[in-house]
PDB file of N, CA and C in Angstrom:
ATOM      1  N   UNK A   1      47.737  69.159  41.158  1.00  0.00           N
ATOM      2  CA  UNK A   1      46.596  68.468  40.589  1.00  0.00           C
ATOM      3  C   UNK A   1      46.086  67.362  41.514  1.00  0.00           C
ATOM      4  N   UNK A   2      46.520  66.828  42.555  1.00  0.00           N
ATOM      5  CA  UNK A   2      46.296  65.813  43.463  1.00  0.00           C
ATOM      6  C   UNK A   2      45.028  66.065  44.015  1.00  0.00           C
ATOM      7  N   UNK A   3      44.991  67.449  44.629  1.00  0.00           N
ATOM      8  CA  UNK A   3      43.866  67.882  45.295  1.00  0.00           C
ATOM      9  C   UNK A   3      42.562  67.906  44.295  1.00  0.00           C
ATOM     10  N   UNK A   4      42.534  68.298  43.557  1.00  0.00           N
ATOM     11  CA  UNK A   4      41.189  68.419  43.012  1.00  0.00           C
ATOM     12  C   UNK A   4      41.021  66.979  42.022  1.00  0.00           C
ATOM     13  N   UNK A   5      41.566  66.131  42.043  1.00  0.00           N
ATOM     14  CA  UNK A   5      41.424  64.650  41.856  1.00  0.00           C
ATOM     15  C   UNK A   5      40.887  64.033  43.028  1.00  0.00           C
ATOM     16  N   UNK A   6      41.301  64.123  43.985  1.00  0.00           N
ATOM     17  CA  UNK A   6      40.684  63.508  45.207  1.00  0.00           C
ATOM     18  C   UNK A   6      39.690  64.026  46.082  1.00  0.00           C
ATOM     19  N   UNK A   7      39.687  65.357  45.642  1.00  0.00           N
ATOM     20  CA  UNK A   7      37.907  66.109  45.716  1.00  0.00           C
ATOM     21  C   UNK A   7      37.046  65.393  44.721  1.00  0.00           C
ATOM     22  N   UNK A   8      37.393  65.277  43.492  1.00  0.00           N
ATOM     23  CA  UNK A   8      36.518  64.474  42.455  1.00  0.00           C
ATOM     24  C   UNK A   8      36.119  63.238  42.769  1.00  0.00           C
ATOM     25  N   UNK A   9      37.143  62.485  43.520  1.00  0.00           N
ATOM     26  CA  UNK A   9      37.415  61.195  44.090  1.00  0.00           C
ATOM     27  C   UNK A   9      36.171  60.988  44.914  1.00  0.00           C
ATOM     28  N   UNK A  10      36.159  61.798  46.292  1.00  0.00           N
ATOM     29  CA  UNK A  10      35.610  61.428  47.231  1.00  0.00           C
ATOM     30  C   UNK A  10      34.008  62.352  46.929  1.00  0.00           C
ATOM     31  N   UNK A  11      33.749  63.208  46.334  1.00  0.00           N
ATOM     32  CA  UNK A  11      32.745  63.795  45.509  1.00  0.00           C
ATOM     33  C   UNK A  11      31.599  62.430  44.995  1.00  0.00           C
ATOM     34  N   UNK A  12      32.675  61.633  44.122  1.00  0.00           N
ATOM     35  CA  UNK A  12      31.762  60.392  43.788  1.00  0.00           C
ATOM     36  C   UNK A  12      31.033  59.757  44.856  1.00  0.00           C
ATOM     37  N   UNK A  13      32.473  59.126  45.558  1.00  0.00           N
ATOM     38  CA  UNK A  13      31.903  58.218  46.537  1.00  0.00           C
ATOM     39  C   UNK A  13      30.846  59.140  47.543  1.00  0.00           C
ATOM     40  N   UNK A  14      30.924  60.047  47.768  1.00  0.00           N
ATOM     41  CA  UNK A  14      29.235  60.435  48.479  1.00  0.00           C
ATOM     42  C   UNK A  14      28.058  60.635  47.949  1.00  0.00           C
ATOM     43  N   UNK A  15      28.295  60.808  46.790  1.00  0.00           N
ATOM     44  CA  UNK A  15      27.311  60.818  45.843  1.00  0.00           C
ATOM     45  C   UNK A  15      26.451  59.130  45.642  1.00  0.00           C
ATOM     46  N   UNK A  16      27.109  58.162  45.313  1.00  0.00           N
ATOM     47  CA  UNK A  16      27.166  57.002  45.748  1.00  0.00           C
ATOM     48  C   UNK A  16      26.789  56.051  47.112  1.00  0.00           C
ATOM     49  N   UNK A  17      27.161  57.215  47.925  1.00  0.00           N
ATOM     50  CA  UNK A  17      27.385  56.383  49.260  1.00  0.00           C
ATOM     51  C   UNK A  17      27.164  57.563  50.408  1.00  0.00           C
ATOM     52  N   UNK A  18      25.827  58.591  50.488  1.00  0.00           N
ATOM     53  CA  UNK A  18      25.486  59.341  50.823  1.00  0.00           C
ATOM     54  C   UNK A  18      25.599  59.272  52.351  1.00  0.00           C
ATOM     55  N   UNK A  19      26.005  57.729  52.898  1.00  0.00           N
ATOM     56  CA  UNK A  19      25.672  57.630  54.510  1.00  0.00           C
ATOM     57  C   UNK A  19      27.078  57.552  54.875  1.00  0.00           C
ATOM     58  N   UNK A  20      28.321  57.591  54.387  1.00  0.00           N
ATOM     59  CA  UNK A  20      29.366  57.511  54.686  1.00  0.00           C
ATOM     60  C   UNK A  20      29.667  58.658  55.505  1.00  0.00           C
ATOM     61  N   UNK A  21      30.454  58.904  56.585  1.00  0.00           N
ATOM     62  CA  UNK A  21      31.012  59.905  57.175  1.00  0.00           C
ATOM     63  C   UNK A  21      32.395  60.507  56.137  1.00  0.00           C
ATOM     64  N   UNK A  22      32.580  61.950  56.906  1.00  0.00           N
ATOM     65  CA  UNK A  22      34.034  62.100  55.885  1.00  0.00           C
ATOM     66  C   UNK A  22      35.120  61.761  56.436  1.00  0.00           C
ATOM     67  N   UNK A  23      35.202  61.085  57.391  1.00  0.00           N
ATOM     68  CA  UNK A  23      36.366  59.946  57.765  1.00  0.00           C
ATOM     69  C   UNK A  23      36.415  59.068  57.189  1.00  0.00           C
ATOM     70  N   UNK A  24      34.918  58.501  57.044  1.00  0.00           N
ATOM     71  CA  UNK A  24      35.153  56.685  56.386  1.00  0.00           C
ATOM     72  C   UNK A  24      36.173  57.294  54.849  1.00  0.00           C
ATOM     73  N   UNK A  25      35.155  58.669  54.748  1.00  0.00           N
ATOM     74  CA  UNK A  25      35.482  58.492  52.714  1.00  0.00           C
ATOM     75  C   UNK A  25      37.659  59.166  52.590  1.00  0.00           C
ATOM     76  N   UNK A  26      37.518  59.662  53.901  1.00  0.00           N
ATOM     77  CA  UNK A  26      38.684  59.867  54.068  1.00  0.00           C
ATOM     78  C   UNK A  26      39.912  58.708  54.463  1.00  0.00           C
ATOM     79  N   UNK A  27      39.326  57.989  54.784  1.00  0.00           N
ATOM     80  CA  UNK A  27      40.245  56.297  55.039  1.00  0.00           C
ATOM     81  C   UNK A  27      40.312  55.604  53.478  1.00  0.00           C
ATOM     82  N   UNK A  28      38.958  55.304  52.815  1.00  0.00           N
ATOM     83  CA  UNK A  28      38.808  55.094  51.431  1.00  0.00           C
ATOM     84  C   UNK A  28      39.744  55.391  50.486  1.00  0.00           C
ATOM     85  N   UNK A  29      39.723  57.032  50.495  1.00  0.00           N
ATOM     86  CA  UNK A  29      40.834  57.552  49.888  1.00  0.00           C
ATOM     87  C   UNK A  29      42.210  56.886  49.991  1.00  0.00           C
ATOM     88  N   UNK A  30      42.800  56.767  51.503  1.00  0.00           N
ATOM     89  CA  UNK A  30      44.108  56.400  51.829  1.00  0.00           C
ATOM     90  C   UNK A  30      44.218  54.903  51.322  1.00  0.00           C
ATOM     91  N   UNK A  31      43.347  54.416  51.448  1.00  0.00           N
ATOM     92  CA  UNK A  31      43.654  52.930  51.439  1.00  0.00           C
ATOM     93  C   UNK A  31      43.667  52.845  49.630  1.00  0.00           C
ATOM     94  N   UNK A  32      42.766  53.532  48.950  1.00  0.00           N
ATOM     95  CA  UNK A  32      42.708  52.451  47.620  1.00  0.00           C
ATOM     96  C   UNK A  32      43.732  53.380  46.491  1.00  0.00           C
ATOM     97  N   UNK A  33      45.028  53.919  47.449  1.00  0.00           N
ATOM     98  CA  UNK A  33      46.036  54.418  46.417  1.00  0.00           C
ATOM     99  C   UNK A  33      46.148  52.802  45.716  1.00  0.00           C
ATOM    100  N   UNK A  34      47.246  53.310  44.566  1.00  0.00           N
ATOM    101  CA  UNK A  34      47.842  52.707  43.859  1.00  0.00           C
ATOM    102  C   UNK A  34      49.216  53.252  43.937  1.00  0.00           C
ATOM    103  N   UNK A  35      50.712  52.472  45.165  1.00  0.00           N
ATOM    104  CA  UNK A  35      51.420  52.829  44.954  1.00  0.00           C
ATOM    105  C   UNK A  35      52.527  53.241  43.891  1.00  0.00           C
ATOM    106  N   UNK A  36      53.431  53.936  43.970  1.00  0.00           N
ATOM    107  CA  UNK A  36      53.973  54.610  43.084  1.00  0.00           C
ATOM    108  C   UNK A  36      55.435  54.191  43.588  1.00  0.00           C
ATOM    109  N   UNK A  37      56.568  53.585  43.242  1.00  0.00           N
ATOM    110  CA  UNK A  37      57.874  53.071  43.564  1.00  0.00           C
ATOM    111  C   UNK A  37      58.951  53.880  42.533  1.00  0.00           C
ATOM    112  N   UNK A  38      58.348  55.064  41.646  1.00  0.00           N
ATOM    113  CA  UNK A  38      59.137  56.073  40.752  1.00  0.00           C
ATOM    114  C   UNK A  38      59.972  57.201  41.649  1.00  0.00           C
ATOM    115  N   UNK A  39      60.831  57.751  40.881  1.00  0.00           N
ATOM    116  CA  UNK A  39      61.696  58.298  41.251  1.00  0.00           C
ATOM    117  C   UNK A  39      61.663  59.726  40.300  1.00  0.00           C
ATOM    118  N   UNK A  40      61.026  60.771  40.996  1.00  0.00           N
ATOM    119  CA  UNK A  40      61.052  62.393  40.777  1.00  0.00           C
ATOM    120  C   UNK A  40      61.985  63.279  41.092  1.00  0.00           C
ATOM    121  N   UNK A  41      61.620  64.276  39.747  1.00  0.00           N
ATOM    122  CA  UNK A  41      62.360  65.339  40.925  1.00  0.00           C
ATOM    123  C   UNK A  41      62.116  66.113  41.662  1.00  0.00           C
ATOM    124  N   UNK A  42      62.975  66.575  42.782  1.00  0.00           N
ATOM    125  CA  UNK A  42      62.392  67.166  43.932  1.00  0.00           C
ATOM    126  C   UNK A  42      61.710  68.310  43.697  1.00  0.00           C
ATOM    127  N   UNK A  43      60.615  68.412  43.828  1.00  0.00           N
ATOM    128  CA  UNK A  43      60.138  70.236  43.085  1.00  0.00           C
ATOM    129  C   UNK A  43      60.909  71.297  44.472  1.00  0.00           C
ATOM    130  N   UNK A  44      61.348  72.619  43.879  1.00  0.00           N
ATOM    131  CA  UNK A  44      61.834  73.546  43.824  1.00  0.00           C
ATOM    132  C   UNK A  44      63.433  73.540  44.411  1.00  0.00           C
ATOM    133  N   UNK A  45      63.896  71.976  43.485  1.00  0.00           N
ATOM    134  CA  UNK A  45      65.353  72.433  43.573  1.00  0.00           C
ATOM    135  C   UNK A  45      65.788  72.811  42.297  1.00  0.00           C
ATOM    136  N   UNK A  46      67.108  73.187  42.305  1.00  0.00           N
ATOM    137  CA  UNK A  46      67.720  73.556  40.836  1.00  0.00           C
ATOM    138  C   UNK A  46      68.444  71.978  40.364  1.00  0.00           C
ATOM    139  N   UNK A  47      68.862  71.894  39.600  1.00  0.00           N
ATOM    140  CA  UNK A  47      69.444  70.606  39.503  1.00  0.00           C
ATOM    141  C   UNK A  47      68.399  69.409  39.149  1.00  0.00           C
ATOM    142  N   UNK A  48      69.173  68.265  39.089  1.00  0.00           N
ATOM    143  CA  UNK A  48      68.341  67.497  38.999  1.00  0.00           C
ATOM    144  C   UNK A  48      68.063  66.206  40.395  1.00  0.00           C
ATOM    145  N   UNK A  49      67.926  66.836  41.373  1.00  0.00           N
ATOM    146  CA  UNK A  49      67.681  66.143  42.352  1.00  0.00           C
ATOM    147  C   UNK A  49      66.711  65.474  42.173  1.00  0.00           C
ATOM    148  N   UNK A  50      67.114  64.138  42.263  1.00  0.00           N
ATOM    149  CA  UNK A  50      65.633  63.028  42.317  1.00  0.00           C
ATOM    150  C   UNK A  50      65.462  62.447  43.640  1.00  0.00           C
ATOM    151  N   UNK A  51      64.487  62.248  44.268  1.00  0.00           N
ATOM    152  CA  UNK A  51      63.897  61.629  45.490  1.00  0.00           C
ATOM    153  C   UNK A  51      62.751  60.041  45.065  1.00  0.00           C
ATOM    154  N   UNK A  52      62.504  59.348  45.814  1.00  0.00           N
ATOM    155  CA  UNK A  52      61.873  58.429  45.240  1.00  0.00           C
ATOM    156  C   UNK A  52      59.874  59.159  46.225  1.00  0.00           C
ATOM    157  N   UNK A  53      59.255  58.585  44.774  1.00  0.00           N
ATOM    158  CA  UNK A  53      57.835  59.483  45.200  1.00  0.00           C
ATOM    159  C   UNK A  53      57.054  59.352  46.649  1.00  0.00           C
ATOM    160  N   UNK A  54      57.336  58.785  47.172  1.00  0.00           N
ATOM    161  CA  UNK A  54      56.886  58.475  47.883  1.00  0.00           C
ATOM    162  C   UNK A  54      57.469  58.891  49.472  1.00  0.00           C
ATOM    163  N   UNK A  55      58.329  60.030  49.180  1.00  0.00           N
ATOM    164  CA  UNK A  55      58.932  60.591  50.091  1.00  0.00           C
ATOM    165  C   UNK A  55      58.296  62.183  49.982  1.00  0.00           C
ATOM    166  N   UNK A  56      57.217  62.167  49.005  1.00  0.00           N
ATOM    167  CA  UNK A  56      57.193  63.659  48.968  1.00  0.00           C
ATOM    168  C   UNK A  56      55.507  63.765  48.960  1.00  0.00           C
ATOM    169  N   UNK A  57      54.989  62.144  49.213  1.00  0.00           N
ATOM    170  CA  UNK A  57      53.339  62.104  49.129  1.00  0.00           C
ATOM    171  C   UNK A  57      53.160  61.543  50.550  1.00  0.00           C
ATOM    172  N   UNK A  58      51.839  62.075  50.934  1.00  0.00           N
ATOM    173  CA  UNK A  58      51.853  61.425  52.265  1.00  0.00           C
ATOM    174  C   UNK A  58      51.103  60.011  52.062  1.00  0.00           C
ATOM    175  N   UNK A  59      50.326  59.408  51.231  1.00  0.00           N
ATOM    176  CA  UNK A  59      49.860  58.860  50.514  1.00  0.00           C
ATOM    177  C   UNK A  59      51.365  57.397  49.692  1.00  0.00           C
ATOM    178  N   UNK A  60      52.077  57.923  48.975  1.00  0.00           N
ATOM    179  CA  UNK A  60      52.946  57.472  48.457  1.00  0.00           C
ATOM    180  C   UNK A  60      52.358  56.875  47.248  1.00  0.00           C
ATOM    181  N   UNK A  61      51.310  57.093  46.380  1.00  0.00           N
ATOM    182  CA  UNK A  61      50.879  56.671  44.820  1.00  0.00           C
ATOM    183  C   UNK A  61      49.932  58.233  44.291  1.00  0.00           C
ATOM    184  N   UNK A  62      49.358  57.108  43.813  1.00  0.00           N
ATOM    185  CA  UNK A  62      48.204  58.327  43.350  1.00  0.00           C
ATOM    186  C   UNK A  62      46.905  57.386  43.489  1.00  0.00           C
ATOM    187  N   UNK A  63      45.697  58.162  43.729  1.00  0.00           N
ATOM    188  CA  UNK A  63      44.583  58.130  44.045  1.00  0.00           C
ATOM    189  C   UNK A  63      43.460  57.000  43.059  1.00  0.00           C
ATOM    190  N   UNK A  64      42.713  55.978  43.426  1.00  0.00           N
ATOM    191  CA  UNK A  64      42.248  55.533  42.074  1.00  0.00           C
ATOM    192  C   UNK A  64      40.449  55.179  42.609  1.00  0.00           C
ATOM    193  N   UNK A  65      39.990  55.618  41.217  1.00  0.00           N
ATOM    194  CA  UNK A  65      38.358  55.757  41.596  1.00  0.00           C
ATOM    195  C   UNK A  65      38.230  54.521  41.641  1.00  0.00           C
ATOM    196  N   UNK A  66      38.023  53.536  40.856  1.00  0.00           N
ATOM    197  CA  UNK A  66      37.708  52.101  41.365  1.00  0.00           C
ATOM    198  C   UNK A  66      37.821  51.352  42.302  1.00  0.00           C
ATOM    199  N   UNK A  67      39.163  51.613  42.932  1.00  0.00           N
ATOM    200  CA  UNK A  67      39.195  51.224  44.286  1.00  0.00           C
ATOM    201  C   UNK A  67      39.134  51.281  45.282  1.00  0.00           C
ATOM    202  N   UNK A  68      38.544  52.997  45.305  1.00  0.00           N
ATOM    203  CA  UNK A  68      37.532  53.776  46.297  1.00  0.00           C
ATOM    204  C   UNK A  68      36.445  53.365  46.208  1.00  0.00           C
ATOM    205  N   UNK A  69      35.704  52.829  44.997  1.00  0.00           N
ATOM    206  CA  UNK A  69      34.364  52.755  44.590  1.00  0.00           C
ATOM    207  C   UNK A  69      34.017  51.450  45.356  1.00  0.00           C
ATOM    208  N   UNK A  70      35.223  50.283  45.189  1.00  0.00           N
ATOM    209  CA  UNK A  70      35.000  49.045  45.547  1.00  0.00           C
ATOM    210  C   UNK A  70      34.733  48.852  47.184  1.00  0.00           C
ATOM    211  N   UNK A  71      36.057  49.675  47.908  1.00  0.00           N
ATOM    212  CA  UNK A  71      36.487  49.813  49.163  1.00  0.00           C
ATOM    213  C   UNK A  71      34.501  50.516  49.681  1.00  0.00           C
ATOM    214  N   UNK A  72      34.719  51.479  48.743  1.00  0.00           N
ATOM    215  CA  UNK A  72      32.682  51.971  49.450  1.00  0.00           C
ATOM    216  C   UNK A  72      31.829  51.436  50.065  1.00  0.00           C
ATOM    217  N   UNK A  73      31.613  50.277  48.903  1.00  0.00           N
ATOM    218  CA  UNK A  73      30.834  49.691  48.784  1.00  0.00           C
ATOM    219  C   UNK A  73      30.931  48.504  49.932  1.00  0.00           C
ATOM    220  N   UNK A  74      31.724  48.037  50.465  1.00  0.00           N
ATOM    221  CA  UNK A  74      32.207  47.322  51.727  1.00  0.00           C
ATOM    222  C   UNK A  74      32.365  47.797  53.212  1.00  0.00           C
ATOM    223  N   UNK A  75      31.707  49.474  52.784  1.00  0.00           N
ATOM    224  CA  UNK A  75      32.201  50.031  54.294  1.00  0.00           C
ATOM    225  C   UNK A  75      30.386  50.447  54.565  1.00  0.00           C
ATOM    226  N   UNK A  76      30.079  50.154  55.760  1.00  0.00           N
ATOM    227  CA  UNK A  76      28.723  50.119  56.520  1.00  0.00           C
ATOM    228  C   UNK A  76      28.855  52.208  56.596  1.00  0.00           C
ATOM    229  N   UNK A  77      27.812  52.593  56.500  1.00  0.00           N
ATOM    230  CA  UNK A  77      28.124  54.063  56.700  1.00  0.00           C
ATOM    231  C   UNK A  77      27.532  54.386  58.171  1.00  0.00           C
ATOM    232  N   UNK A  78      27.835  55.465  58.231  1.00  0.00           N
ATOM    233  CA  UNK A  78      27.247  55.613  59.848  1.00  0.00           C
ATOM    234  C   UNK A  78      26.774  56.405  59.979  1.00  0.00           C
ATOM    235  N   UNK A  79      26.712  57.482  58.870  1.00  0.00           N
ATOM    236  CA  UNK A  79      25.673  58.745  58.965  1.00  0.00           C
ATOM    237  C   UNK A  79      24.276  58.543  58.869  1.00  0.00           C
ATOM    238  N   UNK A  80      23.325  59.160  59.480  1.00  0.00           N
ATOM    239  CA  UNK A  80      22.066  59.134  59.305  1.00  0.00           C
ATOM    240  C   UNK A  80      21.507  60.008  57.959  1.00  0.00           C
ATOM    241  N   UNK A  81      20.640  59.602  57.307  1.00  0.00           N
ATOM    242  CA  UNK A  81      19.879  60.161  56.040  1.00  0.00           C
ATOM    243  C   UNK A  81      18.557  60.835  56.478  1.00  0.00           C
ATOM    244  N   UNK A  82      18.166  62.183  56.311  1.00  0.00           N
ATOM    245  CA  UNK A  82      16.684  62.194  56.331  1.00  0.00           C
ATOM    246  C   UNK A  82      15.853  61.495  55.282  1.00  0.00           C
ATOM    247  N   UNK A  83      15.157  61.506  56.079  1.00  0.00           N
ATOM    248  CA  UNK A  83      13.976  60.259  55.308  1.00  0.00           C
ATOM    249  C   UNK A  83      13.246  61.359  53.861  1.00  0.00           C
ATOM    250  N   UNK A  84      13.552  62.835  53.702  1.00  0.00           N
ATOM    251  CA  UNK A  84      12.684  63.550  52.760  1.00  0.00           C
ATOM    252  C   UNK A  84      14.665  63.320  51.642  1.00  0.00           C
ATOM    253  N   UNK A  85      15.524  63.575  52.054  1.00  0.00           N
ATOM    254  CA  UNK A  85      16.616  62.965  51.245  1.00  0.00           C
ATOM    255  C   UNK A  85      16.672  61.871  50.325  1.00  0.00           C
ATOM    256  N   UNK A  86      16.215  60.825  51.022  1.00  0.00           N
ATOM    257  CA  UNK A  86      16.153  59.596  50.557  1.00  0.00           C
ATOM    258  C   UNK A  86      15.158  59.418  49.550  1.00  0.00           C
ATOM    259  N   UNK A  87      13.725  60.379  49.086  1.00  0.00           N
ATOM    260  CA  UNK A  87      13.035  59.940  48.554  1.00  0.00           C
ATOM    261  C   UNK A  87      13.650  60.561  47.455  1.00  0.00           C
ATOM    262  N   UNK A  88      14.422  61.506  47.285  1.00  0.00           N
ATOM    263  CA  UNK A  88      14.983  62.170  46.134  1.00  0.00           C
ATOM    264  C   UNK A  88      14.308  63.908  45.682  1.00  0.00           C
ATOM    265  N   UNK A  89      14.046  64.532  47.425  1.00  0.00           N
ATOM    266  CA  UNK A  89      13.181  65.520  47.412  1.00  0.00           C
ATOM    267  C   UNK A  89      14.312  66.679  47.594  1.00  0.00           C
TER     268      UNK A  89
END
């Protein structure tokens, strides 16, 4: 479920923030986790092996729209817009 949360994620913010590159919105992403310091279990062992989460995310939380939204809004974009885009054509 991670993935199509952070398609939704970064979906907004271009929608929002149409001049952003998909690096910036891809840094956005990384930066406005909300770490996670819980302790899972390892998926596809038997047992109950627990690992702490953040050994199994490259990320280490989970993803949060507000603080992508905020982080956006502070980042200069660098893509160019056509000017028939912008009018809403």
């Amino acid at each position: 479920m991670a993935s199509p949360a952070a398609a939704g994620v970064a979906a907004v913010i271009r929608s929002y923030y149409p001049s952003l590159t998909a690096k910036q919105v891809k840094e956005i992403l990384m930066k406005s986790v909300k770490p996670l310091s819980d302790v899972v279990k390892k998926p596809g062992t038997k047992g109950a092996t627990k690992v702490p989460f953040n050994e199994l995310s490259v990320s280490g939380g989970t993803i949060n729209l507000y603080s992508a939204l905020q982080l956006a809004a502070k980042t200069k974009g660098k893509k160019k817009i056509k000017e028939e885009n912008k009018q809403g054509a």
